[in-house]
Protein backbone atom coordinates (compact mmCIF):
# COMPACT_ATOMS: atom_id res chain seq x y z
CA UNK A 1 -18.14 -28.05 64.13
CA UNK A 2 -18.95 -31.58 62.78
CA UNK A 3 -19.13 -31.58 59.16
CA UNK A 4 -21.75 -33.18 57.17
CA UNK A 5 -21.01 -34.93 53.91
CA UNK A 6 -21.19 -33.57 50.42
CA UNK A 7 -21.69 -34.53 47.55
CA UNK A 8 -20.00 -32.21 44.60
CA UNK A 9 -21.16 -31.61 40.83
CA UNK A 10 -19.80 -29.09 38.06
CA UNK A 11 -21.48 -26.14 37.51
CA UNK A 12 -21.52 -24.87 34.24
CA UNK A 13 -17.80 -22.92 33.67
CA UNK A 14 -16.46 -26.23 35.46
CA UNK A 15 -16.66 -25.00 39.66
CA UNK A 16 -16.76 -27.65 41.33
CA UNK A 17 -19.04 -27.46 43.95
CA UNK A 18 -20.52 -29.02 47.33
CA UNK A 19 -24.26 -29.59 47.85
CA UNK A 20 -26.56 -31.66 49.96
CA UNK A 21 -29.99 -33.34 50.00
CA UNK A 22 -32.28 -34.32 53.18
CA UNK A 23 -35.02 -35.88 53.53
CA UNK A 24 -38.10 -36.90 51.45
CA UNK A 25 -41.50 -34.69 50.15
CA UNK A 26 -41.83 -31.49 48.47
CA UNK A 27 -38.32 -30.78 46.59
CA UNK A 28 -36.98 -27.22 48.70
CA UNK A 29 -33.58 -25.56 47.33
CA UNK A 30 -32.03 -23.29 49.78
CA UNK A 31 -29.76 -20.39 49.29
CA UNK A 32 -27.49 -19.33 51.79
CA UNK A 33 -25.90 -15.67 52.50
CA UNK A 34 -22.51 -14.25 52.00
CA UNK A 35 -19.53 -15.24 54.16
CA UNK A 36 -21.16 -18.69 55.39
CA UNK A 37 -22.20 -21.64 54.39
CA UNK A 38 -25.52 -24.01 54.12
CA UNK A 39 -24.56 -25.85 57.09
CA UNK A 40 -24.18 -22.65 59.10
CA UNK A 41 -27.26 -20.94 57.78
CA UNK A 42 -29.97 -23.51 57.28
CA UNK A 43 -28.44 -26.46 59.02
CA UNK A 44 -26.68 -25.32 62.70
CA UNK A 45 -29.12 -24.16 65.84
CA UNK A 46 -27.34 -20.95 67.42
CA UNK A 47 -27.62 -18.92 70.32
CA UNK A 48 -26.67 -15.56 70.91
CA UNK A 49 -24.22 -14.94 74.30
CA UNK A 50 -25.46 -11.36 74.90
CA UNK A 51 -22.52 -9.69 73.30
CA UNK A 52 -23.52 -10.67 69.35
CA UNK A 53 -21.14 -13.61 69.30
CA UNK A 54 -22.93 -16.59 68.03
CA UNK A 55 -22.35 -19.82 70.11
CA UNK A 56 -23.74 -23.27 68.19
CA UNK A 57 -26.42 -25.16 70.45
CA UNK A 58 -29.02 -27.83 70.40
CA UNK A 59 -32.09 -26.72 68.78
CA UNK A 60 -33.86 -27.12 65.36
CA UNK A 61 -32.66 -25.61 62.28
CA UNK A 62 -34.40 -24.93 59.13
CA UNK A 63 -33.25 -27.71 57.23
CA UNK A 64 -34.85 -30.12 60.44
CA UNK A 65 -38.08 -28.01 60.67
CA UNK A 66 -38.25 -28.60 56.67
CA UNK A 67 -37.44 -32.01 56.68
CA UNK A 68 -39.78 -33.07 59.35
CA UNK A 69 -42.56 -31.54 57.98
CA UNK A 70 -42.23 -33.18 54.47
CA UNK A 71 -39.92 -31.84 52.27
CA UNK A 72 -36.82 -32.89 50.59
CA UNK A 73 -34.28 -30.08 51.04
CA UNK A 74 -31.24 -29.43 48.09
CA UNK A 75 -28.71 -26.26 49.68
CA UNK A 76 -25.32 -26.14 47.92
CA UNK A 77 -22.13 -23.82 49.34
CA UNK A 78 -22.00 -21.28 46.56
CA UNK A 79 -18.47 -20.89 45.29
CA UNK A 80 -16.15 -19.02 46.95
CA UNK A 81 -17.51 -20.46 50.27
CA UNK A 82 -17.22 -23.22 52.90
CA UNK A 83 -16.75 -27.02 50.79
CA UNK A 84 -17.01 -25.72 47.22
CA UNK A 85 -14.48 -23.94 44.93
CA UNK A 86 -12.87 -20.85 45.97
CA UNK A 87 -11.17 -19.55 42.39
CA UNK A 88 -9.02 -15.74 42.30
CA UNK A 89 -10.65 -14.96 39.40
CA UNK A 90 -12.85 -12.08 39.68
CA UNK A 91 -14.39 -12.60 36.43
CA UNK A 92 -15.65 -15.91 38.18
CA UNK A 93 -18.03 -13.84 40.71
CA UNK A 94 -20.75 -12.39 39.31
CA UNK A 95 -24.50 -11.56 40.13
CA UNK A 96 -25.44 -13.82 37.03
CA UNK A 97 -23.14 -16.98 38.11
CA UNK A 98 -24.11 -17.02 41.35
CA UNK A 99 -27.78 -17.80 39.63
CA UNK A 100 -26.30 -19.66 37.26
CA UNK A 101 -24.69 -21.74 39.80
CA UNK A 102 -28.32 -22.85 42.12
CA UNK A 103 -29.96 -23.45 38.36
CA UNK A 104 -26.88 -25.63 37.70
CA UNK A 105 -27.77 -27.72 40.82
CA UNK A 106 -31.44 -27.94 40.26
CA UNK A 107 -30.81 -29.08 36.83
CA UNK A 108 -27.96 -31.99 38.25
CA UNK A 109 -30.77 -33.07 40.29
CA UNK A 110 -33.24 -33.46 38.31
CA UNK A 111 -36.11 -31.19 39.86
CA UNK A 112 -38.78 -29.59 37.76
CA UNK A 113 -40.59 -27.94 40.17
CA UNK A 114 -39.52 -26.49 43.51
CA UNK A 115 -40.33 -24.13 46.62
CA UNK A 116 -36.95 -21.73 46.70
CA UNK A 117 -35.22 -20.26 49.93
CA UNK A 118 -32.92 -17.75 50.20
CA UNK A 119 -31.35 -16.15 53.04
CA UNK A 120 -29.57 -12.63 52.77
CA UNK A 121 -27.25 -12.92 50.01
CA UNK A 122 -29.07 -15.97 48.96
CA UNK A 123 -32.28 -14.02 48.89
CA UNK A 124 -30.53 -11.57 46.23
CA UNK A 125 -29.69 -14.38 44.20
CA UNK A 126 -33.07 -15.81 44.80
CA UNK A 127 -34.64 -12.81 43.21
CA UNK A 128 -32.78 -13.43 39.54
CA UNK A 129 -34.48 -16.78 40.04
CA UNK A 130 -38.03 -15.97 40.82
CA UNK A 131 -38.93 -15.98 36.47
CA UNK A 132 -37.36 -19.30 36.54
CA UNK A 133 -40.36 -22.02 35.37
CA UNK A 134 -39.09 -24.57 38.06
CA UNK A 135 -39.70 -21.77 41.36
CA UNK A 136 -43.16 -22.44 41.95
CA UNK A 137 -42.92 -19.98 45.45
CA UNK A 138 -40.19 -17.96 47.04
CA UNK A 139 -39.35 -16.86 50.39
CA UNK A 140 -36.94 -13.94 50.75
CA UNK A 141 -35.46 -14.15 54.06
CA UNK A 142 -33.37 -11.73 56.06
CA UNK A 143 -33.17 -8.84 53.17
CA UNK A 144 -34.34 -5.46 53.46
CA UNK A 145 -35.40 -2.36 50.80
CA UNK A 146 -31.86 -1.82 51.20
CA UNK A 147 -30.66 -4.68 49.21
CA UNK A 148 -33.01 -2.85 45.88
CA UNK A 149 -30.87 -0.63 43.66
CA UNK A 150 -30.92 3.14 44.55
CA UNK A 151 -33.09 2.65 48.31
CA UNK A 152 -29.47 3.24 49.59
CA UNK A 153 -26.61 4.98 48.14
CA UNK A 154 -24.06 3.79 50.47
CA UNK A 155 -24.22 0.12 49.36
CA UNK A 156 -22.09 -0.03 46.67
CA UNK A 157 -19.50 1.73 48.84
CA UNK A 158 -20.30 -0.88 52.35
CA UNK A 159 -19.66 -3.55 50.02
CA UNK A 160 -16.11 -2.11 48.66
CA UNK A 161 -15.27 -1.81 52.36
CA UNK A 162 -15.97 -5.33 53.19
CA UNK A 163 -13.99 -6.16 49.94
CA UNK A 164 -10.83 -4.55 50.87
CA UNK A 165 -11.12 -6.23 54.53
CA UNK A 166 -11.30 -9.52 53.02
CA UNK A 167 -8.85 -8.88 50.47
CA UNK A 168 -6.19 -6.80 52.52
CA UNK A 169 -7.21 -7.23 56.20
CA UNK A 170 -8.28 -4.06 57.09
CA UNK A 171 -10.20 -4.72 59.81
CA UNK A 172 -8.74 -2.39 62.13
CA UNK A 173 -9.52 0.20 60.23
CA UNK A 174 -13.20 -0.73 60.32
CA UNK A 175 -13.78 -2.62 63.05
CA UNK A 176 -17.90 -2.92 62.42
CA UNK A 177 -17.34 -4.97 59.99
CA UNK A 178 -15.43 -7.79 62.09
CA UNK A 179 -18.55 -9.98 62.30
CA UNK A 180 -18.50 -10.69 58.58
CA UNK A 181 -15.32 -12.19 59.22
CA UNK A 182 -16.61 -14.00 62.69
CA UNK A 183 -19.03 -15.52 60.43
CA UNK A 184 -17.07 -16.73 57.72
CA UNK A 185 -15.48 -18.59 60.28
CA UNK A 186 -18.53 -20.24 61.96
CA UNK A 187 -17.83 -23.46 59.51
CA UNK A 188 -14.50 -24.31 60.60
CA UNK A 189 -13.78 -25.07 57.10
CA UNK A 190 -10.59 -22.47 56.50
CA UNK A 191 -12.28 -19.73 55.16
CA UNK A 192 -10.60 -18.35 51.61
CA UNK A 193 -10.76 -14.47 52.79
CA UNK A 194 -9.34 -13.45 49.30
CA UNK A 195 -12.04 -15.30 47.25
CA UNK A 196 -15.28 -13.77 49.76
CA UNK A 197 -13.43 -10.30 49.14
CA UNK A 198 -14.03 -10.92 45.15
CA UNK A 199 -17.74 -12.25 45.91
CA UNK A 200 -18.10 -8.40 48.06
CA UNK A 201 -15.88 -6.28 45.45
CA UNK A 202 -17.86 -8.43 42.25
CA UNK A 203 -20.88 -10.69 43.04
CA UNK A 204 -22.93 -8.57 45.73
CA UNK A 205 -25.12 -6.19 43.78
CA UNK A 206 -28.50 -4.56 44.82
CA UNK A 207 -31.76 -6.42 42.77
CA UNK A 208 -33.03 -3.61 40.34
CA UNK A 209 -36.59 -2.72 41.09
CA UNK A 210 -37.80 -4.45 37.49
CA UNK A 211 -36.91 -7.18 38.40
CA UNK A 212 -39.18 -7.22 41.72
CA UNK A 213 -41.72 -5.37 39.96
CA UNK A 214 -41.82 -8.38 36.99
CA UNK A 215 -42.34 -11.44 39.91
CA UNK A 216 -45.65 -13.28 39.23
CA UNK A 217 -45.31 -16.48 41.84
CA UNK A 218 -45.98 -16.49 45.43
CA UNK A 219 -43.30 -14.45 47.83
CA UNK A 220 -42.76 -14.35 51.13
CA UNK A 221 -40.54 -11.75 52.76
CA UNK A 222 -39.43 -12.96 56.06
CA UNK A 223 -37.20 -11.47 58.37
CA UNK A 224 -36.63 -11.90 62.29
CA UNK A 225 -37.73 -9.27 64.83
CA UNK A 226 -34.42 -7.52 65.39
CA UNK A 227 -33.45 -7.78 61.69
CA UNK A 228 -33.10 -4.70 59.67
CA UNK A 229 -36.20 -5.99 57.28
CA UNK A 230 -38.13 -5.60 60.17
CA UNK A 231 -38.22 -2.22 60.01
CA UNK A 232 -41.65 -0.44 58.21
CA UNK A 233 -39.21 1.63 55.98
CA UNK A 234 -36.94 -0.92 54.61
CA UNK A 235 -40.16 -3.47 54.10
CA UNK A 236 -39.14 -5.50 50.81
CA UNK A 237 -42.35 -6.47 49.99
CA UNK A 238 -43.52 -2.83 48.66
CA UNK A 239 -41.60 -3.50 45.47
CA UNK A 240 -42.90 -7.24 44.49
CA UNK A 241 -46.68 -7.25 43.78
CA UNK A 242 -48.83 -9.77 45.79
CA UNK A 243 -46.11 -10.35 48.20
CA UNK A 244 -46.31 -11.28 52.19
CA UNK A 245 -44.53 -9.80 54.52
CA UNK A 246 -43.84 -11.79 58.08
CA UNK A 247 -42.17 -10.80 60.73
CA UNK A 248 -41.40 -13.70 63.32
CA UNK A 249 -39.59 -14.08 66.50
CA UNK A 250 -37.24 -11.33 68.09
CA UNK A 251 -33.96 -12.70 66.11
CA UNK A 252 -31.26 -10.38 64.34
CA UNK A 253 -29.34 -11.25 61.27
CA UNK A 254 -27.20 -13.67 62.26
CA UNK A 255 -29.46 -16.08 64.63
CA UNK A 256 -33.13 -15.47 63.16
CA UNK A 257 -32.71 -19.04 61.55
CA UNK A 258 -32.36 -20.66 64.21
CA UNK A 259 -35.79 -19.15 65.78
CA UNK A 260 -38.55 -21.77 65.41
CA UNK A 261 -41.22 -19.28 64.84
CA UNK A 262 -39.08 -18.28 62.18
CA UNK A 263 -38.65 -21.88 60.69
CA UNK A 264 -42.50 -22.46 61.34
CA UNK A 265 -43.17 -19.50 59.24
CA UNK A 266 -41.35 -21.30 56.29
CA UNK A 267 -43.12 -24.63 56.37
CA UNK A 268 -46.13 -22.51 56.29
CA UNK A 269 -45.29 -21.32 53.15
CA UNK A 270 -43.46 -23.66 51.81
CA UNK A 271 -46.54 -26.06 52.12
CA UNK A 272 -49.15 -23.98 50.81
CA UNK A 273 -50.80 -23.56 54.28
């Protein structure tokens, strides 16, 4: 994969890490999910080959849809992943970093007022953003009722299986959790398995239902057709008050990004319309 360029700034326990900005318009910060990066979430068109392998392509992305249609887009790599810092301390990956981290961004930039993506992971970080005074809307993309504390039991224990995969290559031993790893290495920047098994075993932590309940902005909940979000029991939107929930395309987890009724659903929202 060719890789963009980055620009780096210092968050605010001095992690270095990488972000981008493109184009001009209404100021956009995207969030990316866990094991890849904002150039292989928001900013690479893939395809699927019919066996759940994702295979990069020509196509739009959301970071082109957004652009084109007006808006200046900020994404960073949150630490741990692709360009920025990757630090062995587990201390160094929690829920409340990972939000401290996008706020430390906005703040280096300079933007007072902003639409706010997040994807997956990104979208749980999102939500301990969505009080912020500078998030003037939010879509939550590719998340489900499962990602809300105590709608499923088992995620604390999925997420300590992923941890131990990352952190002592037990793959074998569960094998359905290979395409975590397939994705991590979509960037072809050298993934650091031992610091994405601290961000499982430390940073990934279900959104308590307060928090949801508490949101008074604009929220869209968007998820792609094949997506576990899709589903009418794990609909995320029951839990924030006023929120829309869209379901576009036929995508699954990995490639509803790349989707353009997916993308066209986000510059929708983004722009008010």
């Amino acid at each position: 994969m060719e890789q963009p360029s980055y620009d780096r700034f210092t968050s605010r326990d001095g992690t270095s890490l990488a972000y981008r900005v493109s184009g001009q318009g209404v100021p956009v910060v995207l969030v990316h999910g866990y094991t890849v990066t904002s150039t292989t979430n928001f900013a690479t068109h893939y395809a699927d080959d019919g066996a759940g392998r994702l295979i990069e392509a020509d196509g739009p992305t959301i970071e082109s849809a957004l652009t084109e249609a007006g808006c200046q887009v900020a994404m960073l790599d949150l630490r741990g992943h692709g360009h920025s810092d990757r630090p062995h301390e587990a201390e160094r990956y929690t829920s409340e970093i990972f939000a401290d981290d996008v706020r430390a961004l906005v703040t280096h930039l300079g933007i007072s007022r902003a639409a706010l993506i997040g994807y997956s992971f990104g979208s749980m970080i999102s939500c301990d953003l969505l009080a912020d005074p500078w998030v003037s809307r939010a879509a939550l993309c590719g998340i489900s009722s499962a990602n809300v504390a105590g709608e499923y039991p088992e995620f604390e224990a999925e997420m300590a299986i992923l941890a131990d995969c990352f952190l002592h290559g037990t793959w074998n031993e569960h094998p359905e959790y290979k395409q975590n790893r397939a994705w991590a290495r979509l960037d072809g920047s050298d993934p650091d398995f031992t610091a994405l098994g601290l961000v499982a075993a430390h940073g990934v932590r279900p959104v308590s239902v307060a928090t949801l309940a508490s949101v008074a902005l604009p929220v869209l909940v968007l998820n792609g057709g094949s997506d576990d979000g899709a589903d009418d029991g794990e609909d995320l939107s029951r839990f924030i008050p006023g929120a829309r929930r869209v379901v576009a395309g036929q995508g699954h987890h990995g490639n509803a990004p790349s989707d353009p009724l997916f993308q066209a659903e986000l510059v929708r929202f983004v722009l008010g319309q």
